[in-house]
C-alpha atoms as a PDB file:
ATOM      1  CA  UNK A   1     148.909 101.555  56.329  1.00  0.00           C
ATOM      2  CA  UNK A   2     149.066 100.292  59.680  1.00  0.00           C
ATOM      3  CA  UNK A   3     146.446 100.266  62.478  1.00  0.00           C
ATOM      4  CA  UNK A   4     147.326 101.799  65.644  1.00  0.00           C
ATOM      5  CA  UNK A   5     146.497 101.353  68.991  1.00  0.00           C
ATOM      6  CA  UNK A   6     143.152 100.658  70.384  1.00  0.00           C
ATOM      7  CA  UNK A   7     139.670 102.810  70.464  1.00  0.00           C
ATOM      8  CA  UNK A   8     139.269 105.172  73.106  1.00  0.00           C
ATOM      9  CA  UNK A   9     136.566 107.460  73.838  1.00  0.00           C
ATOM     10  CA  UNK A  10     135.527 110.189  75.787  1.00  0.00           C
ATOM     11  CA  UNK A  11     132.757 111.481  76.861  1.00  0.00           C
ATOM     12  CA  UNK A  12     131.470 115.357  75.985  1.00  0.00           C
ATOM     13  CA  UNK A  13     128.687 117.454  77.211  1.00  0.00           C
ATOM     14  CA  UNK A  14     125.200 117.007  76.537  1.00  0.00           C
ATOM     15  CA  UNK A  15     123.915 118.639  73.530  1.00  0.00           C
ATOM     16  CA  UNK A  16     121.463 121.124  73.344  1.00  0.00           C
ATOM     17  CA  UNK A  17     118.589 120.626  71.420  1.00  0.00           C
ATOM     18  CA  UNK A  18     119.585 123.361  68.539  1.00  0.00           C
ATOM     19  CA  UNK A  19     123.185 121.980  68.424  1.00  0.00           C
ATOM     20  CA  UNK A  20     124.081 120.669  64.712  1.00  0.00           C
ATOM     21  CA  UNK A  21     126.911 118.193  65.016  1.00  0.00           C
ATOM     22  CA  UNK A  22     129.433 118.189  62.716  1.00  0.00           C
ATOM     23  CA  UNK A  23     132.153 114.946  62.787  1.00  0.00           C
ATOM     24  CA  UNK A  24     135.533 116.262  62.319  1.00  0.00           C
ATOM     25  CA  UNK A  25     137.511 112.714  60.723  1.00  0.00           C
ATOM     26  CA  UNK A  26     141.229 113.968  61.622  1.00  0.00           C
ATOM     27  CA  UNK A  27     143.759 113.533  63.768  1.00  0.00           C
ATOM     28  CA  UNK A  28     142.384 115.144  66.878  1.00  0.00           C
ATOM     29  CA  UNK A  29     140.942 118.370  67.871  1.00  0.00           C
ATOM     30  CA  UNK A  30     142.306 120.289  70.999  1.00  0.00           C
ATOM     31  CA  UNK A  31     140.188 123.159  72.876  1.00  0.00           C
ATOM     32  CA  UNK A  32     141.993 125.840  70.891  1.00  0.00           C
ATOM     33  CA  UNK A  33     139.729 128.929  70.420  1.00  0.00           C
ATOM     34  CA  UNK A  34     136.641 128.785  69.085  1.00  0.00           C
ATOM     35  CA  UNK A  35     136.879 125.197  70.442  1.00  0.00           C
ATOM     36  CA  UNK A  36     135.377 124.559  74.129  1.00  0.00           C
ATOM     37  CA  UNK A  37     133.762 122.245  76.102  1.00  0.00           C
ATOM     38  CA  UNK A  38     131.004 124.090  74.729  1.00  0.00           C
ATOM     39  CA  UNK A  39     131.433 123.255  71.217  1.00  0.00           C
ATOM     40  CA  UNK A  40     131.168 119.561  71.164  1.00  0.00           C
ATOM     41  CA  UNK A  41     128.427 117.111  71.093  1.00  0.00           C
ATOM     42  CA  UNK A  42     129.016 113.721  72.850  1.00  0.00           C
ATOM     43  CA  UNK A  43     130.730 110.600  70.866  1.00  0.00           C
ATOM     44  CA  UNK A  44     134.301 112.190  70.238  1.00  0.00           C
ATOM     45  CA  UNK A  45     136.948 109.036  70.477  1.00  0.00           C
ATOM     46  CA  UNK A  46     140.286 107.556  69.148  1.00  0.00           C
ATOM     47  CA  UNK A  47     140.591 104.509  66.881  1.00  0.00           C
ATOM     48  CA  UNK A  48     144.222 105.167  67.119  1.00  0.00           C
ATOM     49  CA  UNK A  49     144.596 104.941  70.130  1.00  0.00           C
ATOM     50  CA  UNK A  50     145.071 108.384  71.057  1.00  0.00           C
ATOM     51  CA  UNK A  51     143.037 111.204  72.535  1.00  0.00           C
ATOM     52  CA  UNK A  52     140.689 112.485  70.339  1.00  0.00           C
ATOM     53  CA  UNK A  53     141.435 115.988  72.189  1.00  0.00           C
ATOM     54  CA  UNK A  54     145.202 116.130  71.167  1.00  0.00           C
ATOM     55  CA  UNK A  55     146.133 116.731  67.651  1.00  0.00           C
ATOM     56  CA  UNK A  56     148.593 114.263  66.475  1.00  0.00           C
ATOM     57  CA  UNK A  57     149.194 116.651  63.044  1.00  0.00           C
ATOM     58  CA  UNK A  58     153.053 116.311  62.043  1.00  0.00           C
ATOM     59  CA  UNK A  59     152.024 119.605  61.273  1.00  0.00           C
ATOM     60  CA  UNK A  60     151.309 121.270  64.488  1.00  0.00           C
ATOM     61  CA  UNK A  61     147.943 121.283  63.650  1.00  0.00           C
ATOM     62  CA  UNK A  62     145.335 119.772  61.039  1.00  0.00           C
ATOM     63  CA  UNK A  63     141.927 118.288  62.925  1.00  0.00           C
ATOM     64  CA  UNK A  64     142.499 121.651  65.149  1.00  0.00           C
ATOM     65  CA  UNK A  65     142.415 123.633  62.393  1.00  0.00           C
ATOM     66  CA  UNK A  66     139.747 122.472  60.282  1.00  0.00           C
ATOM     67  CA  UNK A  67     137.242 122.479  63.656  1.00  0.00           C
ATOM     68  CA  UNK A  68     137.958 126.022  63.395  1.00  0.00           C
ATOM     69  CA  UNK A  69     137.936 126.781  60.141  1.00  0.00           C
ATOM     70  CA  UNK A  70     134.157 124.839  60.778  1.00  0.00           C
ATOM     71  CA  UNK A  71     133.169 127.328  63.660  1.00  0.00           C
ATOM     72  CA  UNK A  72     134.312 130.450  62.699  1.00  0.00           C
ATOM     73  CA  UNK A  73     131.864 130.193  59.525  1.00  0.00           C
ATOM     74  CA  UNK A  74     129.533 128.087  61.145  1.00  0.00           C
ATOM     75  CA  UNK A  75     129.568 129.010  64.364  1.00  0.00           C
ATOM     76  CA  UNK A  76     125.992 127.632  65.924  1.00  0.00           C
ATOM     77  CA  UNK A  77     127.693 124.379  65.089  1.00  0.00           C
ATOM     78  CA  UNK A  78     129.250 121.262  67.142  1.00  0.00           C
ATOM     79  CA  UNK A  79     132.027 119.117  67.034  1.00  0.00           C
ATOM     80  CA  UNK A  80     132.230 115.647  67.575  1.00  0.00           C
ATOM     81  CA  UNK A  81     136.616 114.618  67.102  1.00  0.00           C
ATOM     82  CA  UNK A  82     136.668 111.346  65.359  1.00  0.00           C
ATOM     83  CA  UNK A  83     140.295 110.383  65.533  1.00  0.00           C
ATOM     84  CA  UNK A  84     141.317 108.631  62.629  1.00  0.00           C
ATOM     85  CA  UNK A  85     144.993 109.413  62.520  1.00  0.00           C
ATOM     86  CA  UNK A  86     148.190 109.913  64.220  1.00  0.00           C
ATOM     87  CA  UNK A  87     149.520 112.852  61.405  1.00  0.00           C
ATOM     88  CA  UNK A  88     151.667 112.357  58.113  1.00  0.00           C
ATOM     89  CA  UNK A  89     150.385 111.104  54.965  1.00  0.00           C
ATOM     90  CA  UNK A  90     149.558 107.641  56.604  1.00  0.00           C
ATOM     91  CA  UNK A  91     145.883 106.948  57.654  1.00  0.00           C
ATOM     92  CA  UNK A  92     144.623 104.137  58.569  1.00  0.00           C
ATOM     93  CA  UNK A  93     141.553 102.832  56.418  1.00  0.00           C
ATOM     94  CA  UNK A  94     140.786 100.776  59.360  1.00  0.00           C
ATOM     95  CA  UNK A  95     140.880 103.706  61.696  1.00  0.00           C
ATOM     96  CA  UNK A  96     138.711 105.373  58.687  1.00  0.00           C
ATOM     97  CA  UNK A  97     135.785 102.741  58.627  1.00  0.00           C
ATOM     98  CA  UNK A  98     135.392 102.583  61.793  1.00  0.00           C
ATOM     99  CA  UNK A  99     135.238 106.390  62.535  1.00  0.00           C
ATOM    100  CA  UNK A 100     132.620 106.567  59.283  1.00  0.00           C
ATOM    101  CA  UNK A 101     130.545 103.944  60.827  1.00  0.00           C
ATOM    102  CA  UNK A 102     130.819 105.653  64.633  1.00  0.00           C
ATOM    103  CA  UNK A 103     129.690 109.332  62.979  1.00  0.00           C
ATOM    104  CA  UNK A 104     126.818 107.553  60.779  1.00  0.00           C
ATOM    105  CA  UNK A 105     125.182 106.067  64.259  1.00  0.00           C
ATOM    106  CA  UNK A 106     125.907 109.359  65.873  1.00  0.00           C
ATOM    107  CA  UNK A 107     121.903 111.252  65.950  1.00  0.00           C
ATOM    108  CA  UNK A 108     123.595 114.339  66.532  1.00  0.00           C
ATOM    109  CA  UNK A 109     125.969 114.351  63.800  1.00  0.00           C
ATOM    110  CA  UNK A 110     124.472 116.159  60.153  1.00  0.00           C
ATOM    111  CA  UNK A 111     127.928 116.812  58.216  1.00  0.00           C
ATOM    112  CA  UNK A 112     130.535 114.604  58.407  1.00  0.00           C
ATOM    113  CA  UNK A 113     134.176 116.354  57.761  1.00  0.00           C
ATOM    114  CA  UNK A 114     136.766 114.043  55.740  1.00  0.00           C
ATOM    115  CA  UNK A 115     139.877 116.174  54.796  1.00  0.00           C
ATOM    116  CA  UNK A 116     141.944 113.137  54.431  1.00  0.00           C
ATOM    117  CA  UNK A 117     139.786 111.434  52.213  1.00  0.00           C
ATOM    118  CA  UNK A 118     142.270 111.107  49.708  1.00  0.00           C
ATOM    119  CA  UNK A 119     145.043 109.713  51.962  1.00  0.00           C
ATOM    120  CA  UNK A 120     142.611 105.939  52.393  1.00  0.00           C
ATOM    121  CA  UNK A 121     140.222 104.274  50.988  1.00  0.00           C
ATOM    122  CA  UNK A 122     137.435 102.540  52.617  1.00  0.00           C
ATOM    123  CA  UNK A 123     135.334  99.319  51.983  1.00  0.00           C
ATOM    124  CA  UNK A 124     132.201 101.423  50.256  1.00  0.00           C
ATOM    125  CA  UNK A 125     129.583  99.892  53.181  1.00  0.00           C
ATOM    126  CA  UNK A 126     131.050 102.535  55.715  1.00  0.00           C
ATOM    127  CA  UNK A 127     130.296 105.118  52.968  1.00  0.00           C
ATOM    128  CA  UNK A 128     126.675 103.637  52.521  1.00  0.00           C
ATOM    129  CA  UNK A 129     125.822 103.853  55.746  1.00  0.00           C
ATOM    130  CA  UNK A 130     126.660 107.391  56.402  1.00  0.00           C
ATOM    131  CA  UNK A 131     124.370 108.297  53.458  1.00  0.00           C
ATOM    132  CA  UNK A 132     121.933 105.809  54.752  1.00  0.00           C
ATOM    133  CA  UNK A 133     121.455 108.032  58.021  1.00  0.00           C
ATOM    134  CA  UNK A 134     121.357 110.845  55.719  1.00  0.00           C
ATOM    135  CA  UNK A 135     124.627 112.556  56.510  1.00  0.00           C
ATOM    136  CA  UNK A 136     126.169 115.306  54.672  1.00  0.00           C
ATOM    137  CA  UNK A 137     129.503 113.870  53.729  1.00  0.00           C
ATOM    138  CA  UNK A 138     132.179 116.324  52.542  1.00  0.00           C
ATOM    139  CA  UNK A 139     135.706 114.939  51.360  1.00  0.00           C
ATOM    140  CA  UNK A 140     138.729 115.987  50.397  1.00  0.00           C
ATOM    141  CA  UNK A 141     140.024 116.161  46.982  1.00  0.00           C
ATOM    142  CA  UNK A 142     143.527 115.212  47.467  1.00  0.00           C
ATOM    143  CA  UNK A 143     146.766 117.478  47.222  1.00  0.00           C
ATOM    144  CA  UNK A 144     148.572 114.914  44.211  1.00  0.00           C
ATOM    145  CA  UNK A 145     148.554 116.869  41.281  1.00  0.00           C
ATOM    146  CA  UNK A 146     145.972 114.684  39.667  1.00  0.00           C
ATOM    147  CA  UNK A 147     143.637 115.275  36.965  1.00  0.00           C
ATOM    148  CA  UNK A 148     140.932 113.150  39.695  1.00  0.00           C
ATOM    149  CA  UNK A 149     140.087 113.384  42.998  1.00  0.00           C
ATOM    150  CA  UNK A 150     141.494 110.126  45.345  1.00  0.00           C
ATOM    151  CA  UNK A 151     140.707 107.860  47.387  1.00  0.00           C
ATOM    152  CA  UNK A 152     137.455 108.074  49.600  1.00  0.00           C
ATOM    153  CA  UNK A 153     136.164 110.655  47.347  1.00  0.00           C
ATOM    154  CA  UNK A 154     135.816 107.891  44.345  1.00  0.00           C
ATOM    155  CA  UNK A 155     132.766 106.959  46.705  1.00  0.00           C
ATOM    156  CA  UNK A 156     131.319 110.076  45.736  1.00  0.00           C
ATOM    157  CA  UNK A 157     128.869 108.973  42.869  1.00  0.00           C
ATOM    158  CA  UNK A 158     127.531 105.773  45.030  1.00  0.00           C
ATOM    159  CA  UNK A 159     126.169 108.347  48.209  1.00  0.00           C
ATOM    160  CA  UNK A 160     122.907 109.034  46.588  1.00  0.00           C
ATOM    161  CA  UNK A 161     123.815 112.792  46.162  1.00  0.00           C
ATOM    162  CA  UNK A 162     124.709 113.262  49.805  1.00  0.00           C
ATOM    163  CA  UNK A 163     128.912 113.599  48.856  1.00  0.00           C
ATOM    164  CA  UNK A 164     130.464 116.185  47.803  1.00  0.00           C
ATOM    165  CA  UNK A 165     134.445 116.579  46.959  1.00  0.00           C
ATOM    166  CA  UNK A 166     136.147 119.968  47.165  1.00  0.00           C
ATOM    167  CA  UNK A 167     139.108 120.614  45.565  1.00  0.00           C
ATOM    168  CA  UNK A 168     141.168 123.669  46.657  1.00  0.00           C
ATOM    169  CA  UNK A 169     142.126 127.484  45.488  1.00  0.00           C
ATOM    170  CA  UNK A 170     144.414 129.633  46.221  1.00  0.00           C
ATOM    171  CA  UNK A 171     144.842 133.285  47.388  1.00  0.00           C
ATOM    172  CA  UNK A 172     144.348 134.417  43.525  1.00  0.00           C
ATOM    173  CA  UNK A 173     141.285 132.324  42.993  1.00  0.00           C
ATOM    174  CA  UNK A 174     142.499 130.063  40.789  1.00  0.00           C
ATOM    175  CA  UNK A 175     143.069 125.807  41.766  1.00  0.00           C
ATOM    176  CA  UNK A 176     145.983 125.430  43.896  1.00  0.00           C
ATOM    177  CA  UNK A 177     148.703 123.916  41.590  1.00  0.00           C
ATOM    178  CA  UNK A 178     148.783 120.685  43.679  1.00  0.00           C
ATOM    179  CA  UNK A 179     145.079 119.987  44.295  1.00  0.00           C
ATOM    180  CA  UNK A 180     143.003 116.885  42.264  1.00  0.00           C
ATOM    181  CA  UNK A 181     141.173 118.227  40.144  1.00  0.00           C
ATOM    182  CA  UNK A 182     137.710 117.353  39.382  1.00  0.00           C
ATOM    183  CA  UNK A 183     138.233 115.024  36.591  1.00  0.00           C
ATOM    184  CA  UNK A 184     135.503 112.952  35.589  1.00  0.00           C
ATOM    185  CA  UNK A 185     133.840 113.541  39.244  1.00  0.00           C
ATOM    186  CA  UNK A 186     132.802 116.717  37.950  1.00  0.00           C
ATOM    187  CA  UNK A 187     129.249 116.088  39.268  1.00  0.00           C
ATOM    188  CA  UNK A 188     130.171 115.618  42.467  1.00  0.00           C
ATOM    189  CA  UNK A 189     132.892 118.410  43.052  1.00  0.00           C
ATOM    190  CA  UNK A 190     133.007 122.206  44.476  1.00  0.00           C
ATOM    191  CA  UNK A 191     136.125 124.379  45.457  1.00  0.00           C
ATOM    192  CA  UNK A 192     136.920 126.569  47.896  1.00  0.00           C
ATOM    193  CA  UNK A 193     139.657 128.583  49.298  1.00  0.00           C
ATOM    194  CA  UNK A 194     142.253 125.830  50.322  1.00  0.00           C
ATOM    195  CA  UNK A 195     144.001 127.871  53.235  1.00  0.00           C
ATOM    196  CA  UNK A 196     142.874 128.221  57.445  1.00  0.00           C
ATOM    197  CA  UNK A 197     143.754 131.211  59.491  1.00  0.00           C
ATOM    198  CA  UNK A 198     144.621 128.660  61.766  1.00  0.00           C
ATOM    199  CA  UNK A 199     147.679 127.094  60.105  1.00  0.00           C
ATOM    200  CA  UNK A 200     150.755 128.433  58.291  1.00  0.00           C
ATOM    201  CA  UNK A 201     150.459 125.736  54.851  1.00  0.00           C
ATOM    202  CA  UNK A 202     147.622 125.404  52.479  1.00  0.00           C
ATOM    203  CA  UNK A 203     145.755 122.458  50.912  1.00  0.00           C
ATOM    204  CA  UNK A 204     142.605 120.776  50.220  1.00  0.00           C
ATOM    205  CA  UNK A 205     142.171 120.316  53.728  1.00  0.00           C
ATOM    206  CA  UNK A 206     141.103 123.381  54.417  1.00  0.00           C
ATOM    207  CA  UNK A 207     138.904 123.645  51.563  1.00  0.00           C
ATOM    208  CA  UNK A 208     136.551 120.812  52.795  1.00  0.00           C
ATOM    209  CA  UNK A 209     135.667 122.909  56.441  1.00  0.00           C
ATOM    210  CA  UNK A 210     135.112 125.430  54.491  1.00  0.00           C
ATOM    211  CA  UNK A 211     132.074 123.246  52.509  1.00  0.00           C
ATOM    212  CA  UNK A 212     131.030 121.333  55.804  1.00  0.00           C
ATOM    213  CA  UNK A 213     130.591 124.892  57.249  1.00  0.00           C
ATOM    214  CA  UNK A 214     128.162 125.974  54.279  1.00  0.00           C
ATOM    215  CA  UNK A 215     126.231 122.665  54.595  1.00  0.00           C
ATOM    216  CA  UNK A 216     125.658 123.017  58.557  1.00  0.00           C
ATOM    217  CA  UNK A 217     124.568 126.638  57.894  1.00  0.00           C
ATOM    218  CA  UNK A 218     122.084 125.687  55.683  1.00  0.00           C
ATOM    219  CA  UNK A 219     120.914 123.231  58.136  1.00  0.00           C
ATOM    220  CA  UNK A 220     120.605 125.294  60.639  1.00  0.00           C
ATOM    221  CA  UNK A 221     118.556 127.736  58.756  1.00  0.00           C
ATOM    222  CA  UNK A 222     116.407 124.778  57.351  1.00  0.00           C
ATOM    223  CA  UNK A 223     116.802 121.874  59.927  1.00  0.00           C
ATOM    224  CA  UNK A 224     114.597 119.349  57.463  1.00  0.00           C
ATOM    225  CA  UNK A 225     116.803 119.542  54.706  1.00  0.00           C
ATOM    226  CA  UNK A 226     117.699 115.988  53.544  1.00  0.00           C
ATOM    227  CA  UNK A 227     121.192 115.490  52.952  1.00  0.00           C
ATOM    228  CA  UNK A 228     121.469 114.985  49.549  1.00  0.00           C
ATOM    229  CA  UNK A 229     119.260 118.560  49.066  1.00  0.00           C
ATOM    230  CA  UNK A 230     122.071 120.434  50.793  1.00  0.00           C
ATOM    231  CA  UNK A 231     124.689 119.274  48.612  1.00  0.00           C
ATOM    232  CA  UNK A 232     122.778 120.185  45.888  1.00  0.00           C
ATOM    233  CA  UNK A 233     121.936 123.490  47.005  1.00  0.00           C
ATOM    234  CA  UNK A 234     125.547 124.077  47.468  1.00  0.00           C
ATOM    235  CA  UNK A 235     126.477 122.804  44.019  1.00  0.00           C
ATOM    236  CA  UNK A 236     123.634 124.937  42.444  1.00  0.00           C
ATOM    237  CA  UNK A 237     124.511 128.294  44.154  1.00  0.00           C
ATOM    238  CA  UNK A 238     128.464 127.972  43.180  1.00  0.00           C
ATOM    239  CA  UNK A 239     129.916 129.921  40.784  1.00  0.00           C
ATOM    240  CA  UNK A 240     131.022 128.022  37.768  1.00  0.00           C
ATOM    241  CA  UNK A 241     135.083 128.867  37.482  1.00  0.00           C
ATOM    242  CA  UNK A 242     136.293 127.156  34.579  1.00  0.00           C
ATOM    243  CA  UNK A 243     134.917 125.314  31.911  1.00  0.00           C
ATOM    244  CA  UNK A 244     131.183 125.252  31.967  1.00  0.00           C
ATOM    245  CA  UNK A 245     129.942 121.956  34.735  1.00  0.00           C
ATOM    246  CA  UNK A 246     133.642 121.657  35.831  1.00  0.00           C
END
């Protein structure tokens, strides 16, 4: 895909000291209830050239909706908007790296958010050094219809047990037709209801808040937690749904 535009940043209120950031990768997050001014952390910016407060979604929403999918189940939390995309099913890996590297330097970030993981792929030193500053990162399975998560989320086993890929159900419980499955990620993957009361379509998007929400919980409750003890918390206390380890 193409990069677009330049980087632009803004600037957000100072956190307080009990404020858990959580980077939202997407295509922008507006101040749409439970979003304010008082539920971001500084560093939120554009490297597409956008505002990292509008949400490009063809959509009508996407980044919105997953910030609140984040705050309504986690809702000490923090956002930090890490534009990465202007909507449709073209992101920028540029736009990607960059943002991954940006939320890794971020102190006040602990969970990074990637529902579009599966639309780019990244050189694998962005991934690093998010794991290397011991973030939580959460990714997308992908909505393909494929027997294996995509793109970012192949990053999964080199994070040092700090990534975690969730794949999406649907209102019956069972995987949503069109979500990647787990494959032979297995280790590395979790599900969770793939739908947001905040948009009208379903996917694996909404899945991921829905893990990034459980991770910042449990880091709020126990702030020391390393990273890669959340995500196996998380992958310990699920319930097994299909066949057993998958």
């Amino acid at each position: 895909s193409t990069e677009i535009g330049n980087t632009t940043a803004i600037t957000a209120p100072t956190p307080s000291s009990s404020s858990l950031g959580i980077a939202v990768l997407d295509t922008g997050v507006q101040l749409h209830a439970p979003m304010s001014t008082q539920t971001l952390v500084p560093g939120s910016i554009s490297f597409v050239g956008g505002n990292p407060f509008v949400d490009y979604a063809k959509q009508g929403t996407h980044g919105t909706a997953v910030a609140q999918v984040i705050l309504t189940l986690a809702p000490g939390s923090k956002i930090v908007s890490v534009q990465t995309s202007t909507g449709g099913r073209s992101v920028s890996a540029s736009s990607v790296y960059r943002g991954l590297l940006h939320a890794a330097a971020n102190p006040s970030i602990r969970v990074i958010n990637h529902s579009n993981a599966a639309l780019t792929t990244v050189p694998g030193d962005a991934m690093l050094a998010a794991a290397a500053a011991d973030k939580v990162v959460v990714m997308g399975a992908g909505n393909g219809w494929l027997a294996n998560p995509a793109g970012d989320a192949l990053h999964a086993p080199g994070l040092g047990g700090k990534g975690l890929i969730v794949g999406g159900l649907g209102p019956d419980g069972k995987m949503l037709e069109f979500s990647n499955h787990a494959g032979a990620y297995a280790h590395y993957y979790v599900v969770a209801l793939g739908a947001s009361e905040f948009a009208n379509y379903w996917g694996t998007s909404f899945a991921t808040p829905r893990a990034s929400a459980l991770a910042a919980r449990l880091l709020q409750t126990w702030p020391k937690l390393k990273a890669e003890e959340v995500v196996d918390i998380i992958k310990r206390s699920a319930t097994d749904k299909g066949a057993p380890g998958v």
